[in-house]
C-alpha atoms as a PDB file:
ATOM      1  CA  UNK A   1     -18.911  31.153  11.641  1.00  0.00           C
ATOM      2  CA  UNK A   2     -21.587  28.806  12.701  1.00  0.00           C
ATOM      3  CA  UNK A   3     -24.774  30.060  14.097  1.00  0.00           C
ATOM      4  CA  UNK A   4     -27.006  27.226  14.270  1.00  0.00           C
ATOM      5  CA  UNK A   5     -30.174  26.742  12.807  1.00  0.00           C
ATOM      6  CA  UNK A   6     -31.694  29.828  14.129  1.00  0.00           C
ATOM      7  CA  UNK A   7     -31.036  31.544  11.051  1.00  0.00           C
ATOM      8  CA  UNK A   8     -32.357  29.407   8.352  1.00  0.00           C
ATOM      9  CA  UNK A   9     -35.229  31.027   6.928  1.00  0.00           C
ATOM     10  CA  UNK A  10     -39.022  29.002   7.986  1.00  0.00           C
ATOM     11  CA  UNK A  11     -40.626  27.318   5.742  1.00  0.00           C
ATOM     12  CA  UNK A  12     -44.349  26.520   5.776  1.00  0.00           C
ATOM     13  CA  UNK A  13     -44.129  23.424   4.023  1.00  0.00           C
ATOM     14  CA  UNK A  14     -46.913  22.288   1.608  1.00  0.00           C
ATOM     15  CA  UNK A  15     -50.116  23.567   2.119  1.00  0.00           C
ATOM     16  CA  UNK A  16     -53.236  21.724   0.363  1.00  0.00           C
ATOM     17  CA  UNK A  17     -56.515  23.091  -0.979  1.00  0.00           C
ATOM     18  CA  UNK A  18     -59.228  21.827   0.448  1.00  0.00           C
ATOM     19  CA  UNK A  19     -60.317  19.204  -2.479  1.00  0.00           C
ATOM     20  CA  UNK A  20     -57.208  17.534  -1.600  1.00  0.00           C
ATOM     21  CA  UNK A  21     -57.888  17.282   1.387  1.00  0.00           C
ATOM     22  CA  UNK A  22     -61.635  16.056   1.130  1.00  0.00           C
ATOM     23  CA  UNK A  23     -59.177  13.565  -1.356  1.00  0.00           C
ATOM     24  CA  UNK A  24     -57.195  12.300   1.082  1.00  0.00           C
ATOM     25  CA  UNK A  25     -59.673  12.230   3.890  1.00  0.00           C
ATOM     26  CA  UNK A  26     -61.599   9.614   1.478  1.00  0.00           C
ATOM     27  CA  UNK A  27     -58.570   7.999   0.789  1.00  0.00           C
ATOM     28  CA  UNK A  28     -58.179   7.431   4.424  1.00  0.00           C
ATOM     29  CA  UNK A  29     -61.627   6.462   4.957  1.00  0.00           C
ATOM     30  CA  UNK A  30     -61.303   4.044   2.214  1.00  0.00           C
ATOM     31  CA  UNK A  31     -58.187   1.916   3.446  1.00  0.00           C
ATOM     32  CA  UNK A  32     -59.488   1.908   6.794  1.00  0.00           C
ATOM     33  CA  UNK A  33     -62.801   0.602   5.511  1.00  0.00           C
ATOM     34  CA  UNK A  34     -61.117  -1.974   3.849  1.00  0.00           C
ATOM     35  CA  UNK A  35     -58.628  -2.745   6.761  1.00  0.00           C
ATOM     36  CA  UNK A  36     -61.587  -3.306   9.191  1.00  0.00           C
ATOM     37  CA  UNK A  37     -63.435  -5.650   6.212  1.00  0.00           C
ATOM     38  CA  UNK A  38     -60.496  -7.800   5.995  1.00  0.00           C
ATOM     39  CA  UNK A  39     -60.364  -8.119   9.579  1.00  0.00           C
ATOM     40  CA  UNK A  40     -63.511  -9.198   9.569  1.00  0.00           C
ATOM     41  CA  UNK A  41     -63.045 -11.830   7.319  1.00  0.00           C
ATOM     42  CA  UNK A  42     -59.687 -13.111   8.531  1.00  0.00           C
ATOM     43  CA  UNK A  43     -61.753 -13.219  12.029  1.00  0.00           C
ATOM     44  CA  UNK A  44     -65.023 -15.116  10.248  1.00  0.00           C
ATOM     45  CA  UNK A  45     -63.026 -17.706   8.645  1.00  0.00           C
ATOM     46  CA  UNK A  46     -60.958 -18.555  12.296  1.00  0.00           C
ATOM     47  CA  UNK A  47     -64.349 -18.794  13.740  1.00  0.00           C
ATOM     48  CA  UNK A  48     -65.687 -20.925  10.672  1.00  0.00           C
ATOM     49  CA  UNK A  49     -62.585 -23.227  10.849  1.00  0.00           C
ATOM     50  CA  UNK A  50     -63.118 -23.633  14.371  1.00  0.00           C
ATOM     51  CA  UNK A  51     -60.250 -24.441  17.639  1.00  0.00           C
ATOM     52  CA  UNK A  52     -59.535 -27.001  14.582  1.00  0.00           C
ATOM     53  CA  UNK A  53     -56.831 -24.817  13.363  1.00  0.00           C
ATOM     54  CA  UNK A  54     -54.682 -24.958  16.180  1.00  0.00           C
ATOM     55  CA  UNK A  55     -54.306 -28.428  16.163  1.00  0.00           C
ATOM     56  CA  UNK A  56     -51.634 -29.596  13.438  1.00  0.00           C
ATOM     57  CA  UNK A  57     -49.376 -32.738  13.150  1.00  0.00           C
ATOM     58  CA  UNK A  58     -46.098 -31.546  14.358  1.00  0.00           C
END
């Protein structure tokens, strides 16, 4: 007989200590650091190039 799910047995799932998170928090911190300096750069070099860039021999 089916019952549904109602019976399977809850599990917490993983549960970190607290260095790993303090690890992943500066993990985080790190790729969005370097996500917001490349967007940066990628917005310095459009500005450097100039409206230039959008005009291309077809």
């Amino acid at each position: 007989m089916i019952t549904g799910m109602a019976d399977k047995p809850e599990i917490d799932g993983i549960v970190l200590t607290e260095a790993q998170k303090k690890s992943r928090r500066q993990r985080s911190i790190a790729i969005a650091l370097a996500l917001g300096v490349l967007v940066v750069l990628f917005f310095a070099v459009t500005m450097v190039k100039g409206p230039a860039v959008l005009v291309r021999p077809m």
